[in-house]
PDB file of N, CA and C in Angstrom:
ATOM      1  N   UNK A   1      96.651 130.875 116.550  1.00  0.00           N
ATOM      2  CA  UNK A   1      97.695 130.277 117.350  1.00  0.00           C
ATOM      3  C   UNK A   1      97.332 130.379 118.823  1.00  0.00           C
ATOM      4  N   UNK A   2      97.444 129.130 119.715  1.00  0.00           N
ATOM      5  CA  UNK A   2      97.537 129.647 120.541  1.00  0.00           C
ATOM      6  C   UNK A   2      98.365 129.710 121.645  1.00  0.00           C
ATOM      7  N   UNK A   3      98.090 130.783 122.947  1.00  0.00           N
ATOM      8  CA  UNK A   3      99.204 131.791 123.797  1.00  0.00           C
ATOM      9  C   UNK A   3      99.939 130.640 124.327  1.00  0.00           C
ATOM     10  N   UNK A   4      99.690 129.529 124.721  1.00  0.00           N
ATOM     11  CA  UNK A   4     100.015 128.628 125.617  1.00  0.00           C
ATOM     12  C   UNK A   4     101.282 128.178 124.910  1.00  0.00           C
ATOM     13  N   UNK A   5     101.996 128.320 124.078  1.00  0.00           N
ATOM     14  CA  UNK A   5     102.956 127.625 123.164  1.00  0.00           C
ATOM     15  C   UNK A   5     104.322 127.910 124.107  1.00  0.00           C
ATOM     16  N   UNK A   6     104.743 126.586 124.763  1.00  0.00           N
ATOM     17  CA  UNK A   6     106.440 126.883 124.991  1.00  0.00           C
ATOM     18  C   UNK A   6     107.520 126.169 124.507  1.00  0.00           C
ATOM     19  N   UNK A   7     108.265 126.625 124.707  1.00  0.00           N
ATOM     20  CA  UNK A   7     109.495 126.412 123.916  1.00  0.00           C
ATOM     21  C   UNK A   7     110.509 125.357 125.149  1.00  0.00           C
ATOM     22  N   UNK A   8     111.544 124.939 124.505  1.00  0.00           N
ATOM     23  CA  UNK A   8     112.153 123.664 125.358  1.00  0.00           C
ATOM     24  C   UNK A   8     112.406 123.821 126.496  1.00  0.00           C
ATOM     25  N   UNK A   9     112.711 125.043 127.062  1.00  0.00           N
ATOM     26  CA  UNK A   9     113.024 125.648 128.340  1.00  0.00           C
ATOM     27  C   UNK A   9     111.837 125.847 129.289  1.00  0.00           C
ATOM     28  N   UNK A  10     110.660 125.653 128.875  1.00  0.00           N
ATOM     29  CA  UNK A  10     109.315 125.692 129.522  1.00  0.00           C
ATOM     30  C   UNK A  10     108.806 127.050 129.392  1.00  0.00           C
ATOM     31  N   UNK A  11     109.572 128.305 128.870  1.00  0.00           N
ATOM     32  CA  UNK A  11     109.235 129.549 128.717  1.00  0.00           C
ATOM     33  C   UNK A  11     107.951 129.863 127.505  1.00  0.00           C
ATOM     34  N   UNK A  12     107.220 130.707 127.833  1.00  0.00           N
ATOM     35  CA  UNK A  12     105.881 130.700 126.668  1.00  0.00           C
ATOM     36  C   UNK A  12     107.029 131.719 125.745  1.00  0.00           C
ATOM     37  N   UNK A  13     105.918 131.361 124.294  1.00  0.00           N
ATOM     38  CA  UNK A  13     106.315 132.065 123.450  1.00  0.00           C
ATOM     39  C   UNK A  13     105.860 133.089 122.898  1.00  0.00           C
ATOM     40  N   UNK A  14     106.267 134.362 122.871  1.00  0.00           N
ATOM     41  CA  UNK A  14     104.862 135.216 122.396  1.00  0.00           C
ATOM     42  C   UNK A  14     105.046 135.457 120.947  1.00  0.00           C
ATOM     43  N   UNK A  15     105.996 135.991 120.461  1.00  0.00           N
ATOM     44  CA  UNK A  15     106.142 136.118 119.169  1.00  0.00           C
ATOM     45  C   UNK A  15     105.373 135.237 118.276  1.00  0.00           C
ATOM     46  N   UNK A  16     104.365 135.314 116.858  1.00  0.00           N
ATOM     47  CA  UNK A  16     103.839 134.407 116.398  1.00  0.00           C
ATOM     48  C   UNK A  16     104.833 133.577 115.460  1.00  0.00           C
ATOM     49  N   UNK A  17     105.373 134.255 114.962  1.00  0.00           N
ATOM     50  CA  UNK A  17     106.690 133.587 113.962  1.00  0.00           C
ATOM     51  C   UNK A  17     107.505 132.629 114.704  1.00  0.00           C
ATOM     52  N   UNK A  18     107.961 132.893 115.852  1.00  0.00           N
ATOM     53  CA  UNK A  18     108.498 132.024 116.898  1.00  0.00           C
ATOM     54  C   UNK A  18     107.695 130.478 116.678  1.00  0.00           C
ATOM     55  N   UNK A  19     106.414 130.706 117.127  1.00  0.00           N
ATOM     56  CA  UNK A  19     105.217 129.700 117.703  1.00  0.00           C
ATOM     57  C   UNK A  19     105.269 128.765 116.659  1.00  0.00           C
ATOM     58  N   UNK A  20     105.386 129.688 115.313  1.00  0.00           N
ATOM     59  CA  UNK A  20     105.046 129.120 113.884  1.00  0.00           C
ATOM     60  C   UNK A  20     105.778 127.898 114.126  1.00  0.00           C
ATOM     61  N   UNK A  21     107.644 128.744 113.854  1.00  0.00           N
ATOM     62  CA  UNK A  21     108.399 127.770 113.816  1.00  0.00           C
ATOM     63  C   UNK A  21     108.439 126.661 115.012  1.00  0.00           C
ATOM     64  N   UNK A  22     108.111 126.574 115.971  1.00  0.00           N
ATOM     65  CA  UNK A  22     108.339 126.083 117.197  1.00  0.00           C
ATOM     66  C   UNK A  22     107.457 125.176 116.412  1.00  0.00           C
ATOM     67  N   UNK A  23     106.558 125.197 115.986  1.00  0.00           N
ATOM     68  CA  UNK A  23     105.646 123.984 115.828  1.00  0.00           C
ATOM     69  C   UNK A  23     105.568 123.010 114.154  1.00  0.00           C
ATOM     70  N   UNK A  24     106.530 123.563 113.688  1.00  0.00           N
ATOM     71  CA  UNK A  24     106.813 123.189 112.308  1.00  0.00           C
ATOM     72  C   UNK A  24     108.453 122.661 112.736  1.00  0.00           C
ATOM     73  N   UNK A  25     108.995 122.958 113.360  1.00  0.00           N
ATOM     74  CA  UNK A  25     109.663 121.666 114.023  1.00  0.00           C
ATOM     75  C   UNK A  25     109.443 120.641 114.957  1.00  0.00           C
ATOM     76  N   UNK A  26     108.444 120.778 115.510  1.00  0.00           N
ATOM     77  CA  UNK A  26     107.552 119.729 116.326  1.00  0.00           C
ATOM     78  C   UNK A  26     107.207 118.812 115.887  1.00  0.00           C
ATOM     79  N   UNK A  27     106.733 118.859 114.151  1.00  0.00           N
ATOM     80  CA  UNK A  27     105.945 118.371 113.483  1.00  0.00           C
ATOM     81  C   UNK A  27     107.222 117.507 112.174  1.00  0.00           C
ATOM     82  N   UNK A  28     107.937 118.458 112.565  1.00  0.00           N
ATOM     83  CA  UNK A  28     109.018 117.846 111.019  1.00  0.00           C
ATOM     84  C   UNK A  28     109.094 116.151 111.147  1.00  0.00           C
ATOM     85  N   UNK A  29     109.571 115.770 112.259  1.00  0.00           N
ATOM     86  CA  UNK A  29     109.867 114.409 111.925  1.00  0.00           C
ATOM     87  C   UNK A  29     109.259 113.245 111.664  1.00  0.00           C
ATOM     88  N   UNK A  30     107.623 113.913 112.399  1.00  0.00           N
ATOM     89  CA  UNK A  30     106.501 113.232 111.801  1.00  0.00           C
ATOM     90  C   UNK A  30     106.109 113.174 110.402  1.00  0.00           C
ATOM     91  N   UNK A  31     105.870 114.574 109.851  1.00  0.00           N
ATOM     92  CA  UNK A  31     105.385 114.522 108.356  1.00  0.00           C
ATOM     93  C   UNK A  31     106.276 114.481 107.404  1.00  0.00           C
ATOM     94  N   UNK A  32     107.792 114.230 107.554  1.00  0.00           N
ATOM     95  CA  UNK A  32     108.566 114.205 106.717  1.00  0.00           C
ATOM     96  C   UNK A  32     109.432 113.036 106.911  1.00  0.00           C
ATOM     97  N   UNK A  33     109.343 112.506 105.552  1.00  0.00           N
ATOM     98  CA  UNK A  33     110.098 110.886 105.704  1.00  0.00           C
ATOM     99  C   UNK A  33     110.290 110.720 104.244  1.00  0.00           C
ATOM    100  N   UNK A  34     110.816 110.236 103.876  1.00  0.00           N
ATOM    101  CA  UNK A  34     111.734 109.530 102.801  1.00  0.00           C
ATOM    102  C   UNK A  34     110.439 108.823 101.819  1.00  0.00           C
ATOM    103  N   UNK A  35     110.236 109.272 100.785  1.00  0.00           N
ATOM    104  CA  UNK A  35     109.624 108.680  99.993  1.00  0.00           C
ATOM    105  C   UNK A  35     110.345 107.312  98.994  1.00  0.00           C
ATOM    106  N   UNK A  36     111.338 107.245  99.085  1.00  0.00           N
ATOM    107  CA  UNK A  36     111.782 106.104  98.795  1.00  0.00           C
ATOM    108  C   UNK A  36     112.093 104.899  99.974  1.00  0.00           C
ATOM    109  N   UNK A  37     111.177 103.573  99.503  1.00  0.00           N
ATOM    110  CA  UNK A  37     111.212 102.579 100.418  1.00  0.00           C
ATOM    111  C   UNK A  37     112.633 102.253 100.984  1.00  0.00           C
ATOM    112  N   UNK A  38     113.106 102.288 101.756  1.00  0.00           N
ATOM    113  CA  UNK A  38     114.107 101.657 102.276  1.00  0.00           C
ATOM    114  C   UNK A  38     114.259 100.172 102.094  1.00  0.00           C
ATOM    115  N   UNK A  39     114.754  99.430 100.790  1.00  0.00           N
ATOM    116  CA  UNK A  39     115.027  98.448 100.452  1.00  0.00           C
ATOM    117  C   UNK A  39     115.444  97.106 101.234  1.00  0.00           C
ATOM    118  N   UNK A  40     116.461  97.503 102.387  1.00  0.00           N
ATOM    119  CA  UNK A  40     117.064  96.502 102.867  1.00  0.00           C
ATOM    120  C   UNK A  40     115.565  96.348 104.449  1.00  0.00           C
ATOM    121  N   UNK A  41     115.131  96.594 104.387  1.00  0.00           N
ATOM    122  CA  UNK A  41     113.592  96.687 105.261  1.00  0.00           C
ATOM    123  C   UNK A  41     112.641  95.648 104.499  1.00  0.00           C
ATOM    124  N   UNK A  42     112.398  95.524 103.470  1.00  0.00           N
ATOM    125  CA  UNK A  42     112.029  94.658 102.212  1.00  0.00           C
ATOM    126  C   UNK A  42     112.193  93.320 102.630  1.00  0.00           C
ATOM    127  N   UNK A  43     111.079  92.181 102.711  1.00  0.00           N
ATOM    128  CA  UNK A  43     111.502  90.925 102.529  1.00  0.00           C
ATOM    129  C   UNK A  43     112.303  90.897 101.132  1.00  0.00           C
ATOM    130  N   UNK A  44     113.557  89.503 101.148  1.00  0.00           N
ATOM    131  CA  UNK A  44     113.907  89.536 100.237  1.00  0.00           C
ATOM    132  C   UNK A  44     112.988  88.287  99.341  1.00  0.00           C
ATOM    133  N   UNK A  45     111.987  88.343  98.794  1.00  0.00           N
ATOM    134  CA  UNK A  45     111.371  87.379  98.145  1.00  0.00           C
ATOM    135  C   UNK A  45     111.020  88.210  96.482  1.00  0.00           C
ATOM    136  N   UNK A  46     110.832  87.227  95.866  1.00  0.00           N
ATOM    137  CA  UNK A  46     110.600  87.693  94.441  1.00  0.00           C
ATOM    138  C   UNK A  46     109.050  87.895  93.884  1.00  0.00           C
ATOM    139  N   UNK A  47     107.886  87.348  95.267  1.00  0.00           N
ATOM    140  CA  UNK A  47     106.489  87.597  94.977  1.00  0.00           C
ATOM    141  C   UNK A  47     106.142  89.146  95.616  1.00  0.00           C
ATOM    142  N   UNK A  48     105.046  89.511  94.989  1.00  0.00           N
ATOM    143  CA  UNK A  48     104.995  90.825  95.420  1.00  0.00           C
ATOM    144  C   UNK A  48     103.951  90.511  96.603  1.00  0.00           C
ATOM    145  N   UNK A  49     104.071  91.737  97.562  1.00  0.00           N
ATOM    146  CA  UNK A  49     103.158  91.662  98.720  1.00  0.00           C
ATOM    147  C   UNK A  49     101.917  91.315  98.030  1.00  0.00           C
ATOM    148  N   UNK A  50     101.480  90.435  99.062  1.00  0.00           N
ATOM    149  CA  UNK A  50      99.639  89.661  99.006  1.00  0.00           C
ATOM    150  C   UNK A  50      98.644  90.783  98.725  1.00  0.00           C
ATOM    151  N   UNK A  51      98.870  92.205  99.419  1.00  0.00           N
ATOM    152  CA  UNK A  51      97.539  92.441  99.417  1.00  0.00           C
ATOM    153  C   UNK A  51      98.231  93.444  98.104  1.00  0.00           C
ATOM    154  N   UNK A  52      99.099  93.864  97.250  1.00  0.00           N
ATOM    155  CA  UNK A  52      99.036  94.315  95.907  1.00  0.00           C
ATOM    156  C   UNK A  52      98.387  93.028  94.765  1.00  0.00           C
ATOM    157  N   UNK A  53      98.306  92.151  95.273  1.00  0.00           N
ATOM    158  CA  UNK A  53      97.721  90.801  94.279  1.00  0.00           C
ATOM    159  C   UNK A  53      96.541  90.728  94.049  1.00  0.00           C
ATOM    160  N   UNK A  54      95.311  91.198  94.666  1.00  0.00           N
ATOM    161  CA  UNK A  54      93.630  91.001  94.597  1.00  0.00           C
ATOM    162  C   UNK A  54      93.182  91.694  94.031  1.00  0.00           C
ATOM    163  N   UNK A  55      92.807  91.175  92.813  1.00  0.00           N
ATOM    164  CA  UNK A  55      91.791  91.927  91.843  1.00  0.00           C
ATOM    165  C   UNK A  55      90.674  92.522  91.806  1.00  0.00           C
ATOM    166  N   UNK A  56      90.069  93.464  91.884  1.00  0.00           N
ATOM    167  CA  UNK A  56      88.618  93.917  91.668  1.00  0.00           C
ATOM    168  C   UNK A  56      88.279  94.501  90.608  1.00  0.00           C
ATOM    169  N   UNK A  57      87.440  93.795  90.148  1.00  0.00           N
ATOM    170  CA  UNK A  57      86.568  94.676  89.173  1.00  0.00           C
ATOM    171  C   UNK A  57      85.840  95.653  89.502  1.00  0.00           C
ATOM    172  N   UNK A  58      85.941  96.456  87.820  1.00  0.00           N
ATOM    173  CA  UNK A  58      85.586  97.946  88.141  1.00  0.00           C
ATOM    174  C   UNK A  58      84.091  97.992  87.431  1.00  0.00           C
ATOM    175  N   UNK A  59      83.789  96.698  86.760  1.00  0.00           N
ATOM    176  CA  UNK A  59      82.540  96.737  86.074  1.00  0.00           C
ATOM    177  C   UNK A  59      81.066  96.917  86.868  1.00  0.00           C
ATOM    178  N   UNK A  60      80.285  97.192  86.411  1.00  0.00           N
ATOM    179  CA  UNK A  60      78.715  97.634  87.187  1.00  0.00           C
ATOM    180  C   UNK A  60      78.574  96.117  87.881  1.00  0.00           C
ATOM    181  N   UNK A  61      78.025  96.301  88.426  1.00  0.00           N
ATOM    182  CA  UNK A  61      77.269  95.218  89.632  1.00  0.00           C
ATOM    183  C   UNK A  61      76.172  94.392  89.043  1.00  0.00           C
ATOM    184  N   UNK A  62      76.183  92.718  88.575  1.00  0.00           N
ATOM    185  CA  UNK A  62      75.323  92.152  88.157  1.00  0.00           C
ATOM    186  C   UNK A  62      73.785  92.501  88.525  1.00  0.00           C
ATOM    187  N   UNK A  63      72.835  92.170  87.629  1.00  0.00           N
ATOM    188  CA  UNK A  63      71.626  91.498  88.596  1.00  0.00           C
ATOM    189  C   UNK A  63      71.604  90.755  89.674  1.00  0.00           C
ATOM    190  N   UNK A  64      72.250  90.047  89.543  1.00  0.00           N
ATOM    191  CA  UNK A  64      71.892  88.884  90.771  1.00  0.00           C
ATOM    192  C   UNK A  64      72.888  89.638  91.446  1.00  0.00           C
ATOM    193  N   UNK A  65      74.193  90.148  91.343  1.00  0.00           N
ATOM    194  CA  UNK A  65      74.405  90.619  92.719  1.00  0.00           C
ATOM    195  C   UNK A  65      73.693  91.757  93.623  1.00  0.00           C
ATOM    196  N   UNK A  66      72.956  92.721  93.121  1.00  0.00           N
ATOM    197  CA  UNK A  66      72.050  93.533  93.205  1.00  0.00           C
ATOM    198  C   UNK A  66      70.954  92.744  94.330  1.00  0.00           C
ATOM    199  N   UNK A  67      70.435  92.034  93.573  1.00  0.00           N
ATOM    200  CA  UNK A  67      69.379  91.035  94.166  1.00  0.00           C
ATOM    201  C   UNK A  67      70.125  90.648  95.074  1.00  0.00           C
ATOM    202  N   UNK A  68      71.080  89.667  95.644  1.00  0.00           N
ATOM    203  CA  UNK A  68      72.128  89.113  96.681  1.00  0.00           C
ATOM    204  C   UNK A  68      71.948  90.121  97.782  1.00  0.00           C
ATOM    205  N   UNK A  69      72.649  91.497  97.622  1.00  0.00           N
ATOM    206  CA  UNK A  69      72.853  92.460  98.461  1.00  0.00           C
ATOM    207  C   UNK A  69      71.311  92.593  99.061  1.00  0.00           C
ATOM    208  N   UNK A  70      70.434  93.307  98.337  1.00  0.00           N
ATOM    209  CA  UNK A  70      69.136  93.265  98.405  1.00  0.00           C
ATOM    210  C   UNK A  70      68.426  92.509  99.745  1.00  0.00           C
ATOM    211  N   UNK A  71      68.400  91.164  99.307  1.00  0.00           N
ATOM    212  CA  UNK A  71      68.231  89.982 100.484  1.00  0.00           C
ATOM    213  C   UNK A  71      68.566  90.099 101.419  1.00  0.00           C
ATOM    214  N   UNK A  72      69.757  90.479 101.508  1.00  0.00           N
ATOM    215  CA  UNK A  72      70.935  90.591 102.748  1.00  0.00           C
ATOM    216  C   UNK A  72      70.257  91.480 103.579  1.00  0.00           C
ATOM    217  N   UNK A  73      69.762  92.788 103.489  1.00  0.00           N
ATOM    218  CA  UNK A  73      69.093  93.644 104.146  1.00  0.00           C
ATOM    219  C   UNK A  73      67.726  92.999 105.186  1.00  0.00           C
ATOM    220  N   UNK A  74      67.339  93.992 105.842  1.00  0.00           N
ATOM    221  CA  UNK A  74      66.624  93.607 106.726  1.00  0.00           C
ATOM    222  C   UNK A  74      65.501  93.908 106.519  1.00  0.00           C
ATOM    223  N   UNK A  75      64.333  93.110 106.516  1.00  0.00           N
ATOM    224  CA  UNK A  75      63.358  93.488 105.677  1.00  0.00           C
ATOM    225  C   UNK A  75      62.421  95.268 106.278  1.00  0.00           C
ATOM    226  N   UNK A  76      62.376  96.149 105.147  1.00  0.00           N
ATOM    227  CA  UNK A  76      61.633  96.938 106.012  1.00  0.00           C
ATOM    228  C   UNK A  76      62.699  98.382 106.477  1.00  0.00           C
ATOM    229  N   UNK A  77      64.032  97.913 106.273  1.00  0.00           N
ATOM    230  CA  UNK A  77      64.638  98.656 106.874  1.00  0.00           C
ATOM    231  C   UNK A  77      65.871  99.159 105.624  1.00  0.00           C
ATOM    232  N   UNK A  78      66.253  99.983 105.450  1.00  0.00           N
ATOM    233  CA  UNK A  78      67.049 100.921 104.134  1.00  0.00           C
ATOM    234  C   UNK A  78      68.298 101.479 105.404  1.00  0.00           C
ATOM    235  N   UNK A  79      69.439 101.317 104.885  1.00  0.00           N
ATOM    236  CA  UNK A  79      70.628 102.304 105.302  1.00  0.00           C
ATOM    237  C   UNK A  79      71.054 103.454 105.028  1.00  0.00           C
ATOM    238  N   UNK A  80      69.944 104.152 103.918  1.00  0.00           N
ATOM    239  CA  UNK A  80      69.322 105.231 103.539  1.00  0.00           C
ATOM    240  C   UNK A  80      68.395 106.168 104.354  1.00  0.00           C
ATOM    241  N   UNK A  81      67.928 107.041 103.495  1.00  0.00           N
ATOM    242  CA  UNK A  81      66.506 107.776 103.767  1.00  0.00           C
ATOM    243  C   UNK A  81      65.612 107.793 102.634  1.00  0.00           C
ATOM    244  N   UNK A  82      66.190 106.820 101.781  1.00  0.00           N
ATOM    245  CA  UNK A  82      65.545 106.558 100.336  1.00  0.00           C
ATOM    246  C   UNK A  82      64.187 105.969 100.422  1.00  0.00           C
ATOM    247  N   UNK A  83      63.811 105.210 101.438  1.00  0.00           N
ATOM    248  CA  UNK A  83      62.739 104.736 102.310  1.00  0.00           C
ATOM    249  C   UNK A  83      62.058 103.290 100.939  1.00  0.00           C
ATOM    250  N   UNK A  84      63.305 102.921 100.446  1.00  0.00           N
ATOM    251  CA  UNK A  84      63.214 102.116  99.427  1.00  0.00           C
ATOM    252  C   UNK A  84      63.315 100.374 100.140  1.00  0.00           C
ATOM    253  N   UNK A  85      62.607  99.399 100.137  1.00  0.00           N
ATOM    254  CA  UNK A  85      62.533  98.795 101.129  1.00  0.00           C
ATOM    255  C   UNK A  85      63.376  97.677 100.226  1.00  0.00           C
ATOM    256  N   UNK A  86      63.601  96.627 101.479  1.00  0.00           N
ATOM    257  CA  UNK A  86      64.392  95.427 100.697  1.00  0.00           C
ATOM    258  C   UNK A  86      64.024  94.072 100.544  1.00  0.00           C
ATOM    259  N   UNK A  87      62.442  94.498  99.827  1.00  0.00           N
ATOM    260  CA  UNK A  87      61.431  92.925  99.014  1.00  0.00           C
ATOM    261  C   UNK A  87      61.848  93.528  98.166  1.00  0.00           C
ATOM    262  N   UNK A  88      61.686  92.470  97.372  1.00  0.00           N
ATOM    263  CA  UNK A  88      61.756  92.614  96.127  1.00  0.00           C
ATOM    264  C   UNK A  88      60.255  91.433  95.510  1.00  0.00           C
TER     265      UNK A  88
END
């Protein structure tokens, strides 16, 4: 903790339990909020938000996309230290 901690009156705080709390109410209104959405905040529409809609697959990565990415790189040069180059 440290000494520098004051309290609303501008007075330091020495006690550590003090400091504790002094700063776990500092902090309350930030890290604590309502886990239930506040509804009337909600567009009222019946589609669900856009970005819950985009699919990705979880399957392995084709050949050719492999190869695609591959290309894309600069020849000679790895974003690694794998020192694995990108001809193919």
């Amino acid at each position: 903790m440290s000494d520098s901690v004051r309290d609303v009156n501008g007075s330091f705080i020495a006690d550590k339990t003090t400091k504790i709390e002094h700063w776990r109410e500092h902090f309350k209104p930030f890290l604590n909020f309502d886990t239930e959405p506040n509804v009337s905040l909600l567009p009222s529409t019946t589609k669900p938000p856009r970005f819950l809609t985009h699919s990705v697959s979880c399957d392995p990565p084709s050949e050719a996309e492999v190869a695609d990415t591959i290309k894309r790189l600069c020849n000679n040069k790895t974003p690694e230290e794998d020192a694995i180059s990108a001809e193919i």
